[in-house]
Protein backbone atom coordinates (compact mmCIF):
# COMPACT_ATOMS: atom_id res chain seq x y z
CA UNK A 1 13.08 -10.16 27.31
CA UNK A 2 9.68 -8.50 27.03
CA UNK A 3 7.25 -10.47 25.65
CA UNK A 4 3.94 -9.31 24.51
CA UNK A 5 0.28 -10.55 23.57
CA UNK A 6 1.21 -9.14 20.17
CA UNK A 7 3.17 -7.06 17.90
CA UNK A 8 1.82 -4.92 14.76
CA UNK A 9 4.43 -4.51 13.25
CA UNK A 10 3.37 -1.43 10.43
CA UNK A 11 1.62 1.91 12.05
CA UNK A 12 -0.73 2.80 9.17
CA UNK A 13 -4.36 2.31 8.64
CA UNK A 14 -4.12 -1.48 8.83
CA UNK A 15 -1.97 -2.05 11.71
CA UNK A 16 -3.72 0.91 14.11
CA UNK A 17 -6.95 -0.52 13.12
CA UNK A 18 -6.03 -3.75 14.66
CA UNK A 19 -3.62 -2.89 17.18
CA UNK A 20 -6.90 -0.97 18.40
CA UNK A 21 -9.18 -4.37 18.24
CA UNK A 22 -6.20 -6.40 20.82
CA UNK A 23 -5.74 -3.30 23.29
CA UNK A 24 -9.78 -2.57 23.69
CA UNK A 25 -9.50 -6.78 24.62
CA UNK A 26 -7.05 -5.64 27.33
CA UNK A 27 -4.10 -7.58 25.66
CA UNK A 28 -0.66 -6.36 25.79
CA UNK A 29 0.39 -4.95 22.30
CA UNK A 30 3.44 -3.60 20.75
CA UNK A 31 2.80 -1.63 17.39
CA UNK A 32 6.43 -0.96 15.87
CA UNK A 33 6.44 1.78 12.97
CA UNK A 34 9.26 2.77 10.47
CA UNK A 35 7.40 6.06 10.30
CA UNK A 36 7.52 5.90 6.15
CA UNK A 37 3.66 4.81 4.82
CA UNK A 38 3.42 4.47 1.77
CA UNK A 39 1.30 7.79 1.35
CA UNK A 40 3.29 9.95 2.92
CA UNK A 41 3.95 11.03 -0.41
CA UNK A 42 -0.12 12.47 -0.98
CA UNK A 43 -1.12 15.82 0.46
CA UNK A 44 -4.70 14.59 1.13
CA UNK A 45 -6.41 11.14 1.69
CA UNK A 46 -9.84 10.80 -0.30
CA UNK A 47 -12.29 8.48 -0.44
CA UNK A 48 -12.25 7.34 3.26
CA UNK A 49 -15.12 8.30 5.31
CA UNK A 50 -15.56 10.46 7.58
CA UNK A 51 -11.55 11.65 7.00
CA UNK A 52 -12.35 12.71 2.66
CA UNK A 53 -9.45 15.44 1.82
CA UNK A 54 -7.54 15.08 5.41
CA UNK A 55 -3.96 14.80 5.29
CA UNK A 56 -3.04 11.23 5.61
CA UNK A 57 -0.26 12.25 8.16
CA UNK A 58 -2.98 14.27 10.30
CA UNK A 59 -5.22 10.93 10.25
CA UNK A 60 -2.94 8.68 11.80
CA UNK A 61 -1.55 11.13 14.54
CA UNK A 62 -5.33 10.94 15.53
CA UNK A 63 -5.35 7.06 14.94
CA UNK A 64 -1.77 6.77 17.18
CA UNK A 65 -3.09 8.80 20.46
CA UNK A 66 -6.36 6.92 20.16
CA UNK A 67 -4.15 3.64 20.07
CA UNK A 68 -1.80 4.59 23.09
CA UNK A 69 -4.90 6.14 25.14
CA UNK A 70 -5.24 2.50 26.09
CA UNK A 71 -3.22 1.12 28.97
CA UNK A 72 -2.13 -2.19 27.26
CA UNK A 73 -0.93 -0.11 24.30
CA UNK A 74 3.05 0.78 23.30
CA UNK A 75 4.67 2.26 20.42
CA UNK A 76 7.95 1.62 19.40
CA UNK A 77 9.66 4.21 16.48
CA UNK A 78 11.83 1.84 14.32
CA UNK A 79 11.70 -1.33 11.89
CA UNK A 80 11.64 -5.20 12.57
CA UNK A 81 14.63 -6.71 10.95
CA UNK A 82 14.44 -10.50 11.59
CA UNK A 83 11.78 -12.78 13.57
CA UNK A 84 11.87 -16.62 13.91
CA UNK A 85 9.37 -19.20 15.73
CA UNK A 86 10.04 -19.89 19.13
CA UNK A 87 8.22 -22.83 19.18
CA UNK A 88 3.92 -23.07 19.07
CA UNK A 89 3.41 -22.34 22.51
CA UNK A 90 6.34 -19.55 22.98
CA UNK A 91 5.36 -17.73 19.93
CA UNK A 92 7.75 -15.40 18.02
CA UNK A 93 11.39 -13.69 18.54
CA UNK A 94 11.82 -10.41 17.00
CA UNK A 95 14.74 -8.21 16.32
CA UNK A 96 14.71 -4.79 15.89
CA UNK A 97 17.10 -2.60 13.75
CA UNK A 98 18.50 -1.02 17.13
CA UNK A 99 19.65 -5.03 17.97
CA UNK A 100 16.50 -5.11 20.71
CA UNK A 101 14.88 -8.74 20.57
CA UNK A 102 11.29 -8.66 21.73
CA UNK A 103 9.12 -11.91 22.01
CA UNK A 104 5.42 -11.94 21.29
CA UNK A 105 2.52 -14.45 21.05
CA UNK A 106 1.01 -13.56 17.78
CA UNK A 107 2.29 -11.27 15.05
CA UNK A 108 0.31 -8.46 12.28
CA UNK A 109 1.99 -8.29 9.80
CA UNK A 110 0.95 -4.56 8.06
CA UNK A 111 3.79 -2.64 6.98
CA UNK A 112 2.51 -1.53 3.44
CA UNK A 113 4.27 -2.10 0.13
CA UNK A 114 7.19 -0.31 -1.52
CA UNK A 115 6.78 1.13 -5.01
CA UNK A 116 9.46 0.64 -7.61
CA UNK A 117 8.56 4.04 -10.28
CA UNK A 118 9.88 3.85 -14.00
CA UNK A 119 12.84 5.44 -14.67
CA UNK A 120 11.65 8.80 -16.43
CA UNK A 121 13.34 12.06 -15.42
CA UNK A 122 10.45 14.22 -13.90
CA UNK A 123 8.53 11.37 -12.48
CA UNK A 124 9.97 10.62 -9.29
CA UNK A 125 9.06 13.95 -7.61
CA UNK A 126 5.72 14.23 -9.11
CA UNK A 127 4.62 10.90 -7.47
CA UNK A 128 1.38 11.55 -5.16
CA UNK A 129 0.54 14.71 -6.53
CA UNK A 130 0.35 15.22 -10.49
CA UNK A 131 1.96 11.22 -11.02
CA UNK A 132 -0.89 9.15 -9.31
CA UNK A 133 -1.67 5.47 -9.34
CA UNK A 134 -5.33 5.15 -8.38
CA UNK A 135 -8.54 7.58 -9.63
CA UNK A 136 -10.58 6.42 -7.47
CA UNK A 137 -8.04 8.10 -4.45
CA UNK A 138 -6.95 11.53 -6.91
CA UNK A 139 -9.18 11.38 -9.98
CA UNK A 140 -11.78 13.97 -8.75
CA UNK A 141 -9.13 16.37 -7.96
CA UNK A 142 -7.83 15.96 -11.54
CA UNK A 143 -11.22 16.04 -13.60
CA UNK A 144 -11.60 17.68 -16.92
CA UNK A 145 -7.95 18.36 -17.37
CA UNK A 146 -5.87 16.36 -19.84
CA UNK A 147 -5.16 13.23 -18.42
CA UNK A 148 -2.34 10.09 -19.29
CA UNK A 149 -1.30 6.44 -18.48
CA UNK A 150 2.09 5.28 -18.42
CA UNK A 151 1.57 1.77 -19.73
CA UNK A 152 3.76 -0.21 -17.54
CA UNK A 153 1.93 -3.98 -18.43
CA UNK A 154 -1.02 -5.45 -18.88
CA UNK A 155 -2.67 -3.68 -15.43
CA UNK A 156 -2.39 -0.25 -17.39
CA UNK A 157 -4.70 -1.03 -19.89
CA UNK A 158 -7.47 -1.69 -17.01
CA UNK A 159 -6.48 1.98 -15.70
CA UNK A 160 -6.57 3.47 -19.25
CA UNK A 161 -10.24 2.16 -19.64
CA UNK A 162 -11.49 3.50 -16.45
CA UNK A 163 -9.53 7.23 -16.79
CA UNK A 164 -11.87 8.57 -19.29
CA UNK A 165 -14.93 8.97 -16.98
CA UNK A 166 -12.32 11.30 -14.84
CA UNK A 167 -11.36 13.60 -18.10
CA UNK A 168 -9.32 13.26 -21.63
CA UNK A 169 -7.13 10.43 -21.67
CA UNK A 170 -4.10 9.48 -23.62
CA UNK A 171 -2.66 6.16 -23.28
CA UNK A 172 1.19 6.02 -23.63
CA UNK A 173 2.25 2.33 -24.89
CA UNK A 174 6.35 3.46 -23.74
CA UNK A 175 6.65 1.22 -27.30
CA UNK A 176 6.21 -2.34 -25.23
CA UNK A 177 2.87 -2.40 -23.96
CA UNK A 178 0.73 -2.43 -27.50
CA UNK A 179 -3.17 -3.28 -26.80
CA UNK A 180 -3.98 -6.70 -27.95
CA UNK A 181 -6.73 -6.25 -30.61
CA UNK A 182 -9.80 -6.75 -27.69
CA UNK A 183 -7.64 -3.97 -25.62
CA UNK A 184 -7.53 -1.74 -28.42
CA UNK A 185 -11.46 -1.71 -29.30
CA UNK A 186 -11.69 -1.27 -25.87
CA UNK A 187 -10.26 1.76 -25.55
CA UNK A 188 -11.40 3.58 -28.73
CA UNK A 189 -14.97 2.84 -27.63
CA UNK A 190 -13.47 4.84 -24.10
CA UNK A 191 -11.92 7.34 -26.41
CA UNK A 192 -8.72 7.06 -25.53
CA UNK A 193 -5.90 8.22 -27.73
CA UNK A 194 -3.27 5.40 -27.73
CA UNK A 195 0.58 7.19 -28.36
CA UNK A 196 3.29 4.87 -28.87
CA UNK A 197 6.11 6.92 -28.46
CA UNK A 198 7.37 6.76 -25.18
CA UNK A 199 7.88 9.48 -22.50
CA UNK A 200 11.15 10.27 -21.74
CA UNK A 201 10.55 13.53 -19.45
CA UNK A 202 7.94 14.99 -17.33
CA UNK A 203 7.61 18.77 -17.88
CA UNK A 204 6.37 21.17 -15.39
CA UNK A 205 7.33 23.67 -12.09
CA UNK A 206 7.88 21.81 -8.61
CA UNK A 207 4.97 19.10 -8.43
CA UNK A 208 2.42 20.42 -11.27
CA UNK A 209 2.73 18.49 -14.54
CA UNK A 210 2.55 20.69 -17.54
CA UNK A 211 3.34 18.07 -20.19
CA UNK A 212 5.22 14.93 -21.47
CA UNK A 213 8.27 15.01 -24.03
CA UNK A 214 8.04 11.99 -26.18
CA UNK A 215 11.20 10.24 -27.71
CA UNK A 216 10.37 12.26 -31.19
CA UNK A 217 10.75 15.14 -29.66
CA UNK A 218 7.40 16.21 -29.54
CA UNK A 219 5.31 17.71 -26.46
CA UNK A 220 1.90 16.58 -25.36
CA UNK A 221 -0.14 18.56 -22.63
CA UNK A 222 -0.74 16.42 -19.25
CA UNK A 223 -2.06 17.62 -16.61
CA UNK A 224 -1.65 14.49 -14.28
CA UNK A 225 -0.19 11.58 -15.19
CA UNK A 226 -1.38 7.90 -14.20
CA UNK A 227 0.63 4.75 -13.11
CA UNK A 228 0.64 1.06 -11.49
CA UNK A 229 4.32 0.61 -10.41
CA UNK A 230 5.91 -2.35 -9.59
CA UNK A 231 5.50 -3.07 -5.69
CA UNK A 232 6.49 -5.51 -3.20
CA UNK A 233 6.18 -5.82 0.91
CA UNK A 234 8.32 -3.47 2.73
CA UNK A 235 11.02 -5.74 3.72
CA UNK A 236 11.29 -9.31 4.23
CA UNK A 237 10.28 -10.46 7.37
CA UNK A 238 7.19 -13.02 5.68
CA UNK A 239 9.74 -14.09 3.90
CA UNK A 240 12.04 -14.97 6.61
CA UNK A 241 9.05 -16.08 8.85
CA UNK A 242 7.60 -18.58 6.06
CA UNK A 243 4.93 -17.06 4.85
CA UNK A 244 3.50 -17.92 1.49
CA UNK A 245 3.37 -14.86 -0.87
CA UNK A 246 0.92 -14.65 -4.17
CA UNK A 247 0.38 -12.53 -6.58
CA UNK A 248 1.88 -11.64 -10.27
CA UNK A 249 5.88 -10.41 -10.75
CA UNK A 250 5.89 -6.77 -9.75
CA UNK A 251 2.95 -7.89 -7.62
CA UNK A 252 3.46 -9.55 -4.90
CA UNK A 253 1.58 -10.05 -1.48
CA UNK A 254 1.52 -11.98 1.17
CA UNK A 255 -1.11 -14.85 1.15
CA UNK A 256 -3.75 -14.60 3.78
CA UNK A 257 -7.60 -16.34 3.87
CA UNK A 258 -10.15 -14.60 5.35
CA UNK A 259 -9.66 -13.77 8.93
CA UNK A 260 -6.50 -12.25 7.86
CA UNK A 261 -4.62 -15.61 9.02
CA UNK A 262 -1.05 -15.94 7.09
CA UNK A 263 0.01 -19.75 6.06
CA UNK A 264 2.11 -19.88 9.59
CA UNK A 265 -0.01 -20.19 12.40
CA UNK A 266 -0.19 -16.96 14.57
CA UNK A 267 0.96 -14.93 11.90
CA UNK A 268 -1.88 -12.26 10.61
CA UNK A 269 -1.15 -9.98 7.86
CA UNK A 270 -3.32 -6.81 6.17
CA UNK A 271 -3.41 -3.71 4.33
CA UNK A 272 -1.72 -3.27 1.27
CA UNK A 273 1.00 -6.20 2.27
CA UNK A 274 -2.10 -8.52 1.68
CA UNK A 275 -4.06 -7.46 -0.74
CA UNK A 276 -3.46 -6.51 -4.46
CA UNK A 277 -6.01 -3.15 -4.38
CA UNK A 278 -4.37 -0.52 -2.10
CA UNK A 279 -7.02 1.19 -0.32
CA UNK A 280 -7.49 2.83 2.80
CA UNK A 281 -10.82 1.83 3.68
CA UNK A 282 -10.44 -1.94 2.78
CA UNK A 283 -6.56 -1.71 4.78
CA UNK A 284 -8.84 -0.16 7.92
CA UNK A 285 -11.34 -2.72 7.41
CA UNK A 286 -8.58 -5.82 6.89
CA UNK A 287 -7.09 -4.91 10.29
CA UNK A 288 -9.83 -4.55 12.14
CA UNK A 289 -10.16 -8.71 11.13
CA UNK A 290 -6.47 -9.31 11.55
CA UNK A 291 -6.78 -7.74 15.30
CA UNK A 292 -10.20 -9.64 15.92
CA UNK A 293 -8.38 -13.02 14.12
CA UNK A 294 -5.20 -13.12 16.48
CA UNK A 295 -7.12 -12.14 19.42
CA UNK A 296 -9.50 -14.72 19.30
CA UNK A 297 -6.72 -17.48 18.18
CA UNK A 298 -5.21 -16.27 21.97
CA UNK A 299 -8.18 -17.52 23.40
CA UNK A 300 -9.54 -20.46 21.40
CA UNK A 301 -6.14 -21.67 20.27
CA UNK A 302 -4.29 -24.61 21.76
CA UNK A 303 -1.12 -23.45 21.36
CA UNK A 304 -2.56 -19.69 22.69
């Protein structure tokens, strides 16, 4: 059975950033990679420096051959579908979906979250482009133009506050989500229009988002539409490794402190799988610890 220093298991910005960290300390690292991140939906990444309006699929094709440039380095196309303990000093016992069992030392855990959308006709194949979930990543690109929030919980009204410095906003209460009396003064001091009947299609050619038809039958001009779905961690291998997950209903991460250290020893995790803001900076900058954490627990660990 191989056996390696350590697997990434997640090829995105979290788990190149610290599959890069173990193979520049000459260790022997595995970085397995469904090949679905969760952007894959977004034509262009923005806010990241030094990569601002790249594509994100053209940033971590760079990220990969930098990776695999290094000797110690290995790729492996696929998904992890169970792992167990094989003891402190052994380490881990992985299975891959093509029945391959692989054994490592320590484990980084960074393979993103899953979004669950609401069920809206319209919405599904707008997501990443005109249906968005963060301004700070796509609310330049949208500025001026009439903007919305699908109130999906309590989360929403945060986004509703902050959408008016972007353009126009309307915030859509889907008649469930009414803004508690602070929430409400809140958001007329934004000037946010609060509709509370509830979008039942999303109107527009291809991508683009023309407009919103509400339950009364009625039309109202969008040009982009805002969100916070439901997530969770792409599968469930913390699960079936032990780790402790935190985090809200519909909002769930894995618990890590601050090296990036999960609660079972030699297990890191980072990027959007631990950590409730999704960003790609802050996923970079969380693997780069989560590499630098299980390398050093190789070397100063007893049971490393």
């Amino acid at each position: 059975m191989m056996t390696y220093d350590a697997i990434v298991i997640g090829g995105s910005f979290a788990g190149l950033s610290a599959a890069i960290q173990l193979v520049r300390a000459r260790r022997r690292v595995l970085v397995v990679d469904s090949g679905k991140p969760r952007n894959r939906f977004s034509p262009a990444s923005h806010g990241f420096l030094g990569q601002d309006g790249r594509a994100p699929a053209d940033i971590l094709a760079d990220a990969r051959r930098q990776v695999l440039a290094y000797p110690t380095a290995a790729f492996s196309a696929g998904e992890v579908v169970d792992g167990r303990s094989a003891g402190a000093a052994a380490g881990f016992v992985l299975t891959l979906d093509s029945g391959e069992q692989i054994a490592t030392r320590r484990i980084v855990l960074a393979s993103g979250i899953t979004d669950t959308l609401p069920d809206i006709p319209g919405l599904e194949e707008r997501w990443g482009r005109t249906v968005l979930h963060c301004p700070y990543c796509h609310g330049f690109e949208v500025a001026d133009r009439l903007l919305g929030v699908l109130s999906v919980g309590t989360r929403s009204v945060h986004l509703g506050a902050m959408l008016p410095d972007w353009g126009p906003s309307t915030y859509f209460t889907q008649g469930e989500h009414e803004p508690d009396p602070a929430e409400a003064t809140m958001l007329e001091s934004r000037g946010v229009t609060v509709e509370r009947s509830s979008i039942v299609e999303l109107l527009g050619a291809g991508s683009t988002l023309e407009a919103v038809r509400l339950d009364d039958g009625r039309t109202v001009p969008l040009a982009a539409l805002f969100v916070a779905p439901q997530t969770r961690p792409t599968g469930d291998l913390a699960e079936r490794l032990g780790c402790v997950l935190t985090g809200e209903p519909g909002l769930r991460v894995i618990e890590v402190d601050g090296m990036q250290q999960t609660s079972v020893p030699g297990v890191f995790a980072a990027g959007d799988v631990a950590r409730a803001m999704s960003n790609a900076t802050l996923s970079s900058a969380a693997g780069v610890m989560a590499g630098v954490a299980a390398y050093r627990s190789l070397v100063f660990d007893r049971a490393g």
